[in-house]
C-alpha atoms as a PDB file:
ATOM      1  CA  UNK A   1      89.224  88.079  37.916  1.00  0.00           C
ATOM      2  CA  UNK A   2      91.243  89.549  40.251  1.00  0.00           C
ATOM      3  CA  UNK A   3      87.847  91.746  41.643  1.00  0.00           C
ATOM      4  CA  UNK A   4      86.311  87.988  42.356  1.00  0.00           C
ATOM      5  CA  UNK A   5      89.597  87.191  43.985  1.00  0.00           C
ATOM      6  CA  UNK A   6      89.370  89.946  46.413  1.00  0.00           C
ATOM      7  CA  UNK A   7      85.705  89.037  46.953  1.00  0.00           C
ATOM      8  CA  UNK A   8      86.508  85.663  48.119  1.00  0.00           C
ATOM      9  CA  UNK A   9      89.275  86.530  50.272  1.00  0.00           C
ATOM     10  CA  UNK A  10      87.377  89.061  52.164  1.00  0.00           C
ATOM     11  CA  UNK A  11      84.513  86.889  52.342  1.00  0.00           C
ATOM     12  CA  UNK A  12      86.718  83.648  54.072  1.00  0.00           C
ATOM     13  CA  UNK A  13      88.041  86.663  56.007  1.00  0.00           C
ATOM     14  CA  UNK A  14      84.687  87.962  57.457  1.00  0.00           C
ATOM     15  CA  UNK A  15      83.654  83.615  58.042  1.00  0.00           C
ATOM     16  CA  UNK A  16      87.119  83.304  59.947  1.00  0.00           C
ATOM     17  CA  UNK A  17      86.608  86.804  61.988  1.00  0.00           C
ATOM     18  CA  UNK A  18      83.002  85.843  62.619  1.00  0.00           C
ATOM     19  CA  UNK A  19      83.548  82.173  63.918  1.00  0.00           C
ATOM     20  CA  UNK A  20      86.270  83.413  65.844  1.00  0.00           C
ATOM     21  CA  UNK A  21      84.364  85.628  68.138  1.00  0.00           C
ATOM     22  CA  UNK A  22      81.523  83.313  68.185  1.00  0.00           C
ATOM     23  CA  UNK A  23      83.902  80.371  69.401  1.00  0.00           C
ATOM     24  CA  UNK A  24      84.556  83.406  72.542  1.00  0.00           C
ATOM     25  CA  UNK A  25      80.857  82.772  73.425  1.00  0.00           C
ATOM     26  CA  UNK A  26      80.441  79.124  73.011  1.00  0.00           C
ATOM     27  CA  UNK A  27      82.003  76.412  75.083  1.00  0.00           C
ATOM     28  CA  UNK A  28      83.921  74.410  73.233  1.00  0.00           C
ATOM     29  CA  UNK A  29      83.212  71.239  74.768  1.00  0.00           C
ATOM     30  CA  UNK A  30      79.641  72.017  74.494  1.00  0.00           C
ATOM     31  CA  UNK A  31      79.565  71.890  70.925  1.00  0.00           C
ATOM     32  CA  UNK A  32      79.544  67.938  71.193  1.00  0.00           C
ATOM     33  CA  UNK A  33      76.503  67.932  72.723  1.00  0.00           C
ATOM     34  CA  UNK A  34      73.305  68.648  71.277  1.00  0.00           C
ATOM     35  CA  UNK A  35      71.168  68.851  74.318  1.00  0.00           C
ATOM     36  CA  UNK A  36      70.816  67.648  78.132  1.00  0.00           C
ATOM     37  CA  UNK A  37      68.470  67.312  80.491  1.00  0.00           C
ATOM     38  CA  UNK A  38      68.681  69.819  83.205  1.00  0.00           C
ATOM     39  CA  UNK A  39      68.428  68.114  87.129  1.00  0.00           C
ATOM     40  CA  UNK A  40      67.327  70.920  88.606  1.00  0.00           C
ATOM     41  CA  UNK A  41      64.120  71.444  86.921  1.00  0.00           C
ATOM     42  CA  UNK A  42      63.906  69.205  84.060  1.00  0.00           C
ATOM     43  CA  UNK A  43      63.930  71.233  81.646  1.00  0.00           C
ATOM     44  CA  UNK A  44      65.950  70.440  77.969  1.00  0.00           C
ATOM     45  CA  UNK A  45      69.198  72.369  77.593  1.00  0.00           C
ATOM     46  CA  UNK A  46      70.447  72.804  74.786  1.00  0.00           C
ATOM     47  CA  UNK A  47      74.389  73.621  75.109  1.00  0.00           C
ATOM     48  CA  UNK A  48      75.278  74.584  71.608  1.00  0.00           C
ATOM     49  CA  UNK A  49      73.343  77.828  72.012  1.00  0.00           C
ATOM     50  CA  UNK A  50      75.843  80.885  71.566  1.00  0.00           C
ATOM     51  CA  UNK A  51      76.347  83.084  74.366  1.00  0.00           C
ATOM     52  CA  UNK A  52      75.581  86.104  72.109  1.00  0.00           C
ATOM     53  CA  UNK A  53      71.607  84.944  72.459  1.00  0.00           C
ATOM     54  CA  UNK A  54      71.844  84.563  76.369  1.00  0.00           C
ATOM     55  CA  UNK A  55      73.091  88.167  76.349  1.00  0.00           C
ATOM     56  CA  UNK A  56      71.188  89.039  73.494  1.00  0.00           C
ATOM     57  CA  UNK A  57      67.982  88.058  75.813  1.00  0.00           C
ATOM     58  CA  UNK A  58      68.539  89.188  78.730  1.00  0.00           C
ATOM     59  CA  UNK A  59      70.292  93.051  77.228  1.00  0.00           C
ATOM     60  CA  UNK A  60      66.507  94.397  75.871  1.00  0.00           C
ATOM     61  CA  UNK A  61      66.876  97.975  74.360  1.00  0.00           C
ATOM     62  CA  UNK A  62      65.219  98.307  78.227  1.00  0.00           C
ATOM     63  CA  UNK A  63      67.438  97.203  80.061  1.00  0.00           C
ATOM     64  CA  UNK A  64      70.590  98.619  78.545  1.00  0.00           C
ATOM     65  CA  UNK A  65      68.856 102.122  78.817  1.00  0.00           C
ATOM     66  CA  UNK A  66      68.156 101.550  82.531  1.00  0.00           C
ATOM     67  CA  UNK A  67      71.698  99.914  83.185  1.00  0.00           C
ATOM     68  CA  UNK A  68      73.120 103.056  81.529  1.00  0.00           C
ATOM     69  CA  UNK A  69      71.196 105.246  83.828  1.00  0.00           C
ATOM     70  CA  UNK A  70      72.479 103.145  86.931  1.00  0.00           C
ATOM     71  CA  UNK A  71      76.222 103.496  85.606  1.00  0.00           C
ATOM     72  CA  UNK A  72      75.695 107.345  85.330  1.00  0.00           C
ATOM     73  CA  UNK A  73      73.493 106.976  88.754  1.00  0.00           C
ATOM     74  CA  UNK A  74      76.685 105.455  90.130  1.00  0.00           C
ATOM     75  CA  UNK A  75      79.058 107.924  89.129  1.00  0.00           C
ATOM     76  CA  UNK A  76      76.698 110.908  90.060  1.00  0.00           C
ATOM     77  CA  UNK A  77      76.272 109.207  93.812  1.00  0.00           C
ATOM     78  CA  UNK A  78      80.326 109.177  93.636  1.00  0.00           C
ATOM     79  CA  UNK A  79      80.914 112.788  92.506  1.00  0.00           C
ATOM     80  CA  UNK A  80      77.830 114.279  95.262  1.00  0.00           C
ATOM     81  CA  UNK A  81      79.942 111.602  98.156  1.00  0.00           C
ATOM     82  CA  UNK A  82      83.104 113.273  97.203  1.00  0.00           C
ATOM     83  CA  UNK A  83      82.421 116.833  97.188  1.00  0.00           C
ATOM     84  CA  UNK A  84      80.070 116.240 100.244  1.00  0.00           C
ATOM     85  CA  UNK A  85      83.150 114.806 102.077  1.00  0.00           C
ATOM     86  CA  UNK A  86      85.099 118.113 101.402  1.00  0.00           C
ATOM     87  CA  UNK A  87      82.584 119.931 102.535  1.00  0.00           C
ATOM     88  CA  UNK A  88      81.794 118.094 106.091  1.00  0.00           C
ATOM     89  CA  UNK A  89      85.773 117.472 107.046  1.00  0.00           C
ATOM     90  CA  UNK A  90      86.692 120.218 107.817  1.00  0.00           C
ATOM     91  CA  UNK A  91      83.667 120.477 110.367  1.00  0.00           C
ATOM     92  CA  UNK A  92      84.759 117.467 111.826  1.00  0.00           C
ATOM     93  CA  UNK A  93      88.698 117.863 111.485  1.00  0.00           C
ATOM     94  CA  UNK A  94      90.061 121.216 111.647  1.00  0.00           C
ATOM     95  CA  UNK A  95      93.367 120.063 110.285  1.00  0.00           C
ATOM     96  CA  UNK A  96      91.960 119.557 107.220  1.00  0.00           C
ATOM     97  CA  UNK A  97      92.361 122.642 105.607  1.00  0.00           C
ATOM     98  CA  UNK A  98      96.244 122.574 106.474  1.00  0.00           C
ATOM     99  CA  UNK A  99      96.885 118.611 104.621  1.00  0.00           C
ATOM    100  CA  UNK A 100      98.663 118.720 101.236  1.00  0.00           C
ATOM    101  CA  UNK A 101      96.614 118.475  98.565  1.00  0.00           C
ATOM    102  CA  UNK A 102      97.694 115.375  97.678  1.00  0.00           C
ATOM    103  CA  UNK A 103      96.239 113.875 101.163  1.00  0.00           C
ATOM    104  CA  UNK A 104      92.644 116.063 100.718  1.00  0.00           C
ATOM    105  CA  UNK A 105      92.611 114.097  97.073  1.00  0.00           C
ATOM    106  CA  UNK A 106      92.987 110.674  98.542  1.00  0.00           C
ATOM    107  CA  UNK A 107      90.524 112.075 101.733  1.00  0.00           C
ATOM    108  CA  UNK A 108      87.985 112.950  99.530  1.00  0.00           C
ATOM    109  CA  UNK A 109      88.008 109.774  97.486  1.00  0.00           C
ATOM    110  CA  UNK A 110      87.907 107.837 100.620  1.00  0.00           C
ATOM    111  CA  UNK A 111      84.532 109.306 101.456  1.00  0.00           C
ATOM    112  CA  UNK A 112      82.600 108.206  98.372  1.00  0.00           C
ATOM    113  CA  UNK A 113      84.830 105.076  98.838  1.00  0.00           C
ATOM    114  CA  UNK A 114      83.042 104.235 101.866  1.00  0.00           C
ATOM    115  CA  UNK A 115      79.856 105.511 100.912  1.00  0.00           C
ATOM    116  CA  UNK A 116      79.761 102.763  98.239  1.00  0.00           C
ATOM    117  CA  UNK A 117      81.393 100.124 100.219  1.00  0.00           C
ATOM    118  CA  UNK A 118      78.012 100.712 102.740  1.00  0.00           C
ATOM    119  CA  UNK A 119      75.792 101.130  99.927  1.00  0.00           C
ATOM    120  CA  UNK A 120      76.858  97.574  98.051  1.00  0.00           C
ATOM    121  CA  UNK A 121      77.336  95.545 101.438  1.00  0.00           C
ATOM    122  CA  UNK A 122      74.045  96.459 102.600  1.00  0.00           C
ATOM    123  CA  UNK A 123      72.337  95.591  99.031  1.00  0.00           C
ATOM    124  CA  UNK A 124      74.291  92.531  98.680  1.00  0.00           C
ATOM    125  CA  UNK A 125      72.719  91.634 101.878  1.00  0.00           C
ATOM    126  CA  UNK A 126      69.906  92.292 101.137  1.00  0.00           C
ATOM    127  CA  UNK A 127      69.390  90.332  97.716  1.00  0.00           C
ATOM    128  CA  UNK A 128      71.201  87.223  99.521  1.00  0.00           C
ATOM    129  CA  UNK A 129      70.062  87.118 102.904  1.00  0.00           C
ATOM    130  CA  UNK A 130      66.628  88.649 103.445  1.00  0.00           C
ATOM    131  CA  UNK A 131      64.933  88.761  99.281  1.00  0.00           C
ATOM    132  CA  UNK A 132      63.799  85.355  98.029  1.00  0.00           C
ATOM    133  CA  UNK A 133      65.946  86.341  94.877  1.00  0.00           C
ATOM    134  CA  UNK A 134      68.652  83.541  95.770  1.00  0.00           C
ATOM    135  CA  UNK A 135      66.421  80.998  97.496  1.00  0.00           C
ATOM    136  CA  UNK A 136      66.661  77.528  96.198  1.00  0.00           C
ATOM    137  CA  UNK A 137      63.619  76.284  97.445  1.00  0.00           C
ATOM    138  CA  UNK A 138      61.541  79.354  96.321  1.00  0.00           C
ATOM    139  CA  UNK A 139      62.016  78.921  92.868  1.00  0.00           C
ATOM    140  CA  UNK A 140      62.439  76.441  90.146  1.00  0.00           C
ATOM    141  CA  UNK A 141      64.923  78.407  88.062  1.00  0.00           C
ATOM    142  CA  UNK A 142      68.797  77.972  88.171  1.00  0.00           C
ATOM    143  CA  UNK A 143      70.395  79.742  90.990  1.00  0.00           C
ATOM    144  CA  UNK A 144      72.885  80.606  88.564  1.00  0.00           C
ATOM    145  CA  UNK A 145      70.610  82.704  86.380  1.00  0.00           C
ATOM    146  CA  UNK A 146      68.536  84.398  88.527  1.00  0.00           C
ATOM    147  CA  UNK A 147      68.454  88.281  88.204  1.00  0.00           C
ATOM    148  CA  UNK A 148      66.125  91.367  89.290  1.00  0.00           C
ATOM    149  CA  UNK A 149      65.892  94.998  87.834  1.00  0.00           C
ATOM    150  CA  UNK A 150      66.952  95.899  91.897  1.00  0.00           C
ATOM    151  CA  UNK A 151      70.130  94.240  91.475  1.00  0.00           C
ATOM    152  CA  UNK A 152      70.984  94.953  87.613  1.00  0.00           C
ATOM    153  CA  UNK A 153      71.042  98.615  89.299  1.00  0.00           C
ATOM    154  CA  UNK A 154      72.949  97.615  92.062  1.00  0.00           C
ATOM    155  CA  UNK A 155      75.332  96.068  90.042  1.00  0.00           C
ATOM    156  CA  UNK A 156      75.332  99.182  87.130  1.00  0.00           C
ATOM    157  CA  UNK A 157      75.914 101.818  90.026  1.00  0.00           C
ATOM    158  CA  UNK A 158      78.739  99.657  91.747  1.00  0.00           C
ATOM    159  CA  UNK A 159      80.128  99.658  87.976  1.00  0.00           C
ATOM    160  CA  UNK A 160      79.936 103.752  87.719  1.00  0.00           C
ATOM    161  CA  UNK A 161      81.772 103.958  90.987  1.00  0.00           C
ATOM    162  CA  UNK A 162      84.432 101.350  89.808  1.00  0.00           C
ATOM    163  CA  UNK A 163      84.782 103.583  86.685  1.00  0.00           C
ATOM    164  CA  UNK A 164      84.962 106.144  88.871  1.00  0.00           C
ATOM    165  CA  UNK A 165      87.719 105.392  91.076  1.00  0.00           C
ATOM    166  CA  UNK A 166      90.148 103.417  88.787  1.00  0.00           C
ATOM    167  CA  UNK A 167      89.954 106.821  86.394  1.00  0.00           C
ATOM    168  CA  UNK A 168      90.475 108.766  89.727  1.00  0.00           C
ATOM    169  CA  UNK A 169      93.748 106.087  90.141  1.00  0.00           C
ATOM    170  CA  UNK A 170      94.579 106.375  86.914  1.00  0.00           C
ATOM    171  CA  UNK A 171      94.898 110.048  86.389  1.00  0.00           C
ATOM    172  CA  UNK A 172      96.587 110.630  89.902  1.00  0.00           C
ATOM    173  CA  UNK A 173      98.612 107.628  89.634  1.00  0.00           C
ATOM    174  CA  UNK A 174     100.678 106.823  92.023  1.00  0.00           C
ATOM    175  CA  UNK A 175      98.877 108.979  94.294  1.00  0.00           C
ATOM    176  CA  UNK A 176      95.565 106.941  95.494  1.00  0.00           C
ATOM    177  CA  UNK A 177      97.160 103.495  94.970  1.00  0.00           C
ATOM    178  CA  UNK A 178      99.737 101.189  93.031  1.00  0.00           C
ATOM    179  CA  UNK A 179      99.466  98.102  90.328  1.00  0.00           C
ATOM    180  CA  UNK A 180      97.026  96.178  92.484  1.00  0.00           C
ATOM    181  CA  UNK A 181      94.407  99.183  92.847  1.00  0.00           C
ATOM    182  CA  UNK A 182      94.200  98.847  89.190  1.00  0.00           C
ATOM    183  CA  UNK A 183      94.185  95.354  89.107  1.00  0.00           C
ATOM    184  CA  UNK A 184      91.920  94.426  91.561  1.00  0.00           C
ATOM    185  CA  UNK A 185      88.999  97.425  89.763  1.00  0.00           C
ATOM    186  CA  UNK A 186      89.997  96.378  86.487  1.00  0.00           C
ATOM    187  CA  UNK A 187      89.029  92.647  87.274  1.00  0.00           C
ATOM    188  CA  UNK A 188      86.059  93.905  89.021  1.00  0.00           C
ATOM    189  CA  UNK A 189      84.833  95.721  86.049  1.00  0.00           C
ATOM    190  CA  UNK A 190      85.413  93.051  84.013  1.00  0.00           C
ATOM    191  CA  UNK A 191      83.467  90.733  85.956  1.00  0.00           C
ATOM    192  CA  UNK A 192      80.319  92.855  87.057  1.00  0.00           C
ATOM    193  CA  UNK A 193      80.206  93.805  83.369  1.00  0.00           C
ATOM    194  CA  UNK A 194      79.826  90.281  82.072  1.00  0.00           C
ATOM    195  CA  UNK A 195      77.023  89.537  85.236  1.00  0.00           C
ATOM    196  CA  UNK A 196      74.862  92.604  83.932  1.00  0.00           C
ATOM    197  CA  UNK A 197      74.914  91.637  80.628  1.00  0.00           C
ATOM    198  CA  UNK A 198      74.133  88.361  80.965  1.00  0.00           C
ATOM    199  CA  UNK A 199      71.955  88.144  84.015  1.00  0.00           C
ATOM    200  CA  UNK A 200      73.816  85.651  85.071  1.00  0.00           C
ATOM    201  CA  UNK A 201      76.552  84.151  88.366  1.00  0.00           C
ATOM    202  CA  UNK A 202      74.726  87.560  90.105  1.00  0.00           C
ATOM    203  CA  UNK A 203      74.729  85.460  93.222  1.00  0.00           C
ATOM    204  CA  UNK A 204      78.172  85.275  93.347  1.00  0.00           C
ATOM    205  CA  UNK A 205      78.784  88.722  91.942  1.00  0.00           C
ATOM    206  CA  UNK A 206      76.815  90.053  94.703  1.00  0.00           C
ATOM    207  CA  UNK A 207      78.663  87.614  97.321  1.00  0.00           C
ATOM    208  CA  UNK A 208      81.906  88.707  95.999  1.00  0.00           C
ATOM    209  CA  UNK A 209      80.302  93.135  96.324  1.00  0.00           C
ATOM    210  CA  UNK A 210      79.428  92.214 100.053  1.00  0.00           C
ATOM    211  CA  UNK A 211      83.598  91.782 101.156  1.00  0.00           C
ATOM    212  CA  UNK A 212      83.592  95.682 100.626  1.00  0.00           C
ATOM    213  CA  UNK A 213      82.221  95.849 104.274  1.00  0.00           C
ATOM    214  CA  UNK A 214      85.676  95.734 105.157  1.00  0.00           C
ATOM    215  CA  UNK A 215      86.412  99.279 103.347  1.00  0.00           C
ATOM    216  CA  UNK A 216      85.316 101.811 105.513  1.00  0.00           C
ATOM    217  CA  UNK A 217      87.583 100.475 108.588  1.00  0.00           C
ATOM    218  CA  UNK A 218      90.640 100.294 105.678  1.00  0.00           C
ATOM    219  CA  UNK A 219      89.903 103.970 105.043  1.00  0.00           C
ATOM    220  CA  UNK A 220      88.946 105.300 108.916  1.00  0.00           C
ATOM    221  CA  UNK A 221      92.564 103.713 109.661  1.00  0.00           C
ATOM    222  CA  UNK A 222      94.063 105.879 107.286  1.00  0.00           C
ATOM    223  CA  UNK A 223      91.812 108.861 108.422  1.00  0.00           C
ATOM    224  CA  UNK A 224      93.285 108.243 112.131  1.00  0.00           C
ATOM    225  CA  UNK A 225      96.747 108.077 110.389  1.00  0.00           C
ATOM    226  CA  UNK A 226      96.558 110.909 109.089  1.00  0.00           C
ATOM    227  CA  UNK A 227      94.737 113.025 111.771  1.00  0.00           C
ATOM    228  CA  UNK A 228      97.758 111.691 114.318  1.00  0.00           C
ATOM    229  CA  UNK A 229      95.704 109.387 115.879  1.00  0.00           C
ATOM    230  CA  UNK A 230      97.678 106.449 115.763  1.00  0.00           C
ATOM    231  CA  UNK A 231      98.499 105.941 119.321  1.00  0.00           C
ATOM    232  CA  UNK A 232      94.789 106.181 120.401  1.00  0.00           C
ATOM    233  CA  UNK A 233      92.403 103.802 121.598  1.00  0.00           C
ATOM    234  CA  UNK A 234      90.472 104.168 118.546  1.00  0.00           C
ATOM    235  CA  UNK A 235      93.259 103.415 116.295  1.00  0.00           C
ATOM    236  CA  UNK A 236      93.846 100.102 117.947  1.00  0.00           C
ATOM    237  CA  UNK A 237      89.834  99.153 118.133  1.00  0.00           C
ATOM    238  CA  UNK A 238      89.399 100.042 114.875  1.00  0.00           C
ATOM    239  CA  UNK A 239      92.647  97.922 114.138  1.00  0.00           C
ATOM    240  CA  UNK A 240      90.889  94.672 115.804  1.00  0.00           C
ATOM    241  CA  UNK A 241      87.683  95.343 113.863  1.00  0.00           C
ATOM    242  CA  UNK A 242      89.304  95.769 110.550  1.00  0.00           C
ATOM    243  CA  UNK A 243      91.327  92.248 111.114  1.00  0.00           C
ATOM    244  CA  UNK A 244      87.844  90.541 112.611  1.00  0.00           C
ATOM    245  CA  UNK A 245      85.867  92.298 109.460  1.00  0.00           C
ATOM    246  CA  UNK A 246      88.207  91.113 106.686  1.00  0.00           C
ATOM    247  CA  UNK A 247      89.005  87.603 108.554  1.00  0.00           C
ATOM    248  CA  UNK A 248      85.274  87.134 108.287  1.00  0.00           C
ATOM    249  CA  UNK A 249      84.642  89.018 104.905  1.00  0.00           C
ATOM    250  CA  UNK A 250      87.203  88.452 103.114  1.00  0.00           C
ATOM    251  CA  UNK A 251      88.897  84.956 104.239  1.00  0.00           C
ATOM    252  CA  UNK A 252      85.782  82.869 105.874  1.00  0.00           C
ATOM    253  CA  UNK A 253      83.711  84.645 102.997  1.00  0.00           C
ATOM    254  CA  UNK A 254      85.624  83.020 100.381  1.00  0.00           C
ATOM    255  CA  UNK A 255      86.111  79.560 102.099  1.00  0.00           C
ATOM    256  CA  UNK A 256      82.209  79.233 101.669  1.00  0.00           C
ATOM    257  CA  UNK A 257      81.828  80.928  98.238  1.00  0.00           C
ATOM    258  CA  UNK A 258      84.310  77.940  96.428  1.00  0.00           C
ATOM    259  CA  UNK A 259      82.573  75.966  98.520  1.00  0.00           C
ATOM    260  CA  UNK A 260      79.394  76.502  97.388  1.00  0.00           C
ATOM    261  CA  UNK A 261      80.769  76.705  93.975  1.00  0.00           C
ATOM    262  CA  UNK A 262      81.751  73.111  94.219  1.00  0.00           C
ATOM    263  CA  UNK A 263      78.584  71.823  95.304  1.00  0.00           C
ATOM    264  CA  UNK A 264      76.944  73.985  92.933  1.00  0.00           C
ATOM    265  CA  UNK A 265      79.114  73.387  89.568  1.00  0.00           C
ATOM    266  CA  UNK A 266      75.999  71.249  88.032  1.00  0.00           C
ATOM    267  CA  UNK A 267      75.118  74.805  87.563  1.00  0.00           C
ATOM    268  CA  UNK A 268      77.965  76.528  86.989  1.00  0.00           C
ATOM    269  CA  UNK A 269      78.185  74.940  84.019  1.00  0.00           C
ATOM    270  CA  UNK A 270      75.074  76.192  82.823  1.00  0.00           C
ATOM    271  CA  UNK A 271      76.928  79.458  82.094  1.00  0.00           C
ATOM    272  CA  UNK A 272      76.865  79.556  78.249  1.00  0.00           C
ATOM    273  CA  UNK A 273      79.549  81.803  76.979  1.00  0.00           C
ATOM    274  CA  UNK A 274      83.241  80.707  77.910  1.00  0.00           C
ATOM    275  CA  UNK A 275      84.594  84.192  78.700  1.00  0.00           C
ATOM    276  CA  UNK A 276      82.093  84.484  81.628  1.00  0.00           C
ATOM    277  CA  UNK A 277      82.580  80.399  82.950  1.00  0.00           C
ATOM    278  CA  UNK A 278      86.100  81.330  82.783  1.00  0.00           C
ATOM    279  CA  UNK A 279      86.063  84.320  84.588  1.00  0.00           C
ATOM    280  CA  UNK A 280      83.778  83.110  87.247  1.00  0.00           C
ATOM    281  CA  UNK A 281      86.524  79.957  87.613  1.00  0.00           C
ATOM    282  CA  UNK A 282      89.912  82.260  87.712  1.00  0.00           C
ATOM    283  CA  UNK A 283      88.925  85.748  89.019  1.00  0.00           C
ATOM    284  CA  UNK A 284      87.404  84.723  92.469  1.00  0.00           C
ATOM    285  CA  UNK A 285      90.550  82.719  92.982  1.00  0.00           C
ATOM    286  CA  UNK A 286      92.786  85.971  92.089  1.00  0.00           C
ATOM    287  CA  UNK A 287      91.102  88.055  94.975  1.00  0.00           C
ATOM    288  CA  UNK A 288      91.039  85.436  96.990  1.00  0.00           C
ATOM    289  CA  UNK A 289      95.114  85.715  97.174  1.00  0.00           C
ATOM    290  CA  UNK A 290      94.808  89.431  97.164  1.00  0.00           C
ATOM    291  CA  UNK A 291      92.837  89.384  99.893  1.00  0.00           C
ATOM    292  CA  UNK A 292      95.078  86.425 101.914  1.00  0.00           C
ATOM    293  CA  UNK A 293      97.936  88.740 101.223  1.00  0.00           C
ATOM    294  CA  UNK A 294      96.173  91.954 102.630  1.00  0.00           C
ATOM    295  CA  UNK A 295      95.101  90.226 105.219  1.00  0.00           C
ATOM    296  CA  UNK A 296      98.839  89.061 106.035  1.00  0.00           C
ATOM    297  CA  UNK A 297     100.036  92.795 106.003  1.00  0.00           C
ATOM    298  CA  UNK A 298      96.553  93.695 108.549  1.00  0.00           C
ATOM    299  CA  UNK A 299      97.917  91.493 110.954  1.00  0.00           C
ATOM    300  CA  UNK A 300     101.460  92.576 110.799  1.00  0.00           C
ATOM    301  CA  UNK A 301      99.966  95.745 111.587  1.00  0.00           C
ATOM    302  CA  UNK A 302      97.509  94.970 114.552  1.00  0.00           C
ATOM    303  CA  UNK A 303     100.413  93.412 115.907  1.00  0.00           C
ATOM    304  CA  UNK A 304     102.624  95.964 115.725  1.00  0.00           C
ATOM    305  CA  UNK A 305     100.219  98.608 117.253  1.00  0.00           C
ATOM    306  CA  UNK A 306      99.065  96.275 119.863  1.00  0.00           C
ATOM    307  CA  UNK A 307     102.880  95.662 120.794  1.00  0.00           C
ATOM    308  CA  UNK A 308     103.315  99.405 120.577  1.00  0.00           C
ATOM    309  CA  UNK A 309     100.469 100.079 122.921  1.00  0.00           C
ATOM    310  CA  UNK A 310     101.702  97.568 125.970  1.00  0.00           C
ATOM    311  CA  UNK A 311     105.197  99.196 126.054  1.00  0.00           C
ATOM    312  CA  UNK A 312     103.669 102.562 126.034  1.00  0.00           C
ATOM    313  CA  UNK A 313     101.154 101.413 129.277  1.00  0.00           C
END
């Protein structure tokens, strides 16, 4: 008797467990709906389906090995930037060998920082501007769940260096950055992850990958910084490009990717597991603000060195 007892309760225990995790990957106010007719290309959808089987589809035995490989492709390309960038410094600065080691840490991780930052702008561009990967009138499928083995690695080696750096900020902490380092890879992660896995929002993903364009003048400013070079006229240039770059990357950028999501959201709700709709609705937002407020403190800063500069002439 009390052997059946513990059967049962184990057993309603394993139904709760299992349709709560399930409910994770199923829209709630899909479940109403048995099926719609898709506008875009007429095809029946049928909402109910679980978000395990989109993933489930899309993650072949296949692909996860080759996604794997681009992860550990990423973090390789991050280790051979960084010791690469120790090696060519102090060529190119001689003051290099006398910084703390503190400052040839964060030097070091600013190379492979801005070797990724190039790498993922100019793929991002590359899928969105000049491919007919994203082109609406090229193909009858979704937008929204359109996908290629070229950018499943781009988006598995931008997750290796993302793994890379936040366990670089992590285990160094405070050194290479504060809370919002963390917070802006961790959402990253979280949402390049979910794209990968599912195949789909990788146009916005990759939209999203292109605002690192704006990294390598964040990290030549501190370069200058630290080399003494604040009062020169590459400081300041590189000042007025950074605050151009981001305005245009990072602020404009943005403007047109809600916009587009709002003209678009016939399809964003095509998305079939919650977590991932969710995510696509509240992170984007999130760096959005992050970026307003580093844009803010860019400004400050252009103005200040600009202000600086006339006095000094």
């Amino acid at each position: 008797m009390i052997m059946e007892s513990l059967k049962l309760c184990m057993f309603n225990y394993v139904q709760h467990v299992t349709s709560f995790y399930r409910s994770l990957f199923t829209k709630p106010y899909f479940s109403a709906i048995s099926e719609d007719k898709n506008p875009m290309d007429g095809k029946i959808l049928n909402h109910g389906s679980s978000g395990f089987s989109i993933i489930a589809d899309h993650a072949t035995p296949t692909n996860q090995i080759w996604w794997l490989f681009s992860v550990f492709g990423g973090i390789i390309m991050c280790k051979f930037a960084y010791e690469l960038t120790g090696i060519i410094s102090p060529l190119v600065f001689k003051g290099f060998i006398k910084l703390e080691n503190k400052q040839k840490l964060e030097w070091k991780n600013r190379g492979f920082s801005t070797f990724h930052a190039l790498f993922a702008a100019i793929g991002s561009m590359y899928f969105l501007v000049f491919t007919n990967l994203f082109d609406e009138q090229a193909k009858e499928e979704l937008l929204i769940n359109r996908s290629s083995a070229s950018s499943d690695t781009l988006l598995g080696m931008s997750i290796g260096y993302f793994f890379s750096d936040l366990a670089m900020i992590i285990w160094t902490y405070p050194t290479l950055g504060g809370l919002e380092y963390v917070l802006h890879h961790g959402l990253s992660l979280f949402a390049i992850i979910q794209s990968l896995l599912s195949g789909q929002v990788q146009f916005y993903i990759l939209m999203v990958l292109f605002t690192e364009i704006t990294t390598p003048f964040v990290n030549l400013r501190w370069y200058l910084d630290v080399a003494g070079k604040k009062n020169s006229t590459l400081y300041m240039l590189n000042g007025v490009a950074m605050f151009l770059g981001w305005l245009v990357a990072r602020v404009i950028l943005f403007v047109f990717f809600f916009y587009h999501l709002f003209t678009h959201f016939d399809q964003v709700n095509q998305v079939f597991y919650p977590m991932g709709y969710y995510t696509l609705l509240t992170i984007p937002p999130m760096l959005a603000m992050m970026n307003l407020f580093w844009f803010w403190k860019i400004a400050q800063g252009l103005m200040k060195t600009v202000s600086k500069l006339r006095k000094q002439s």
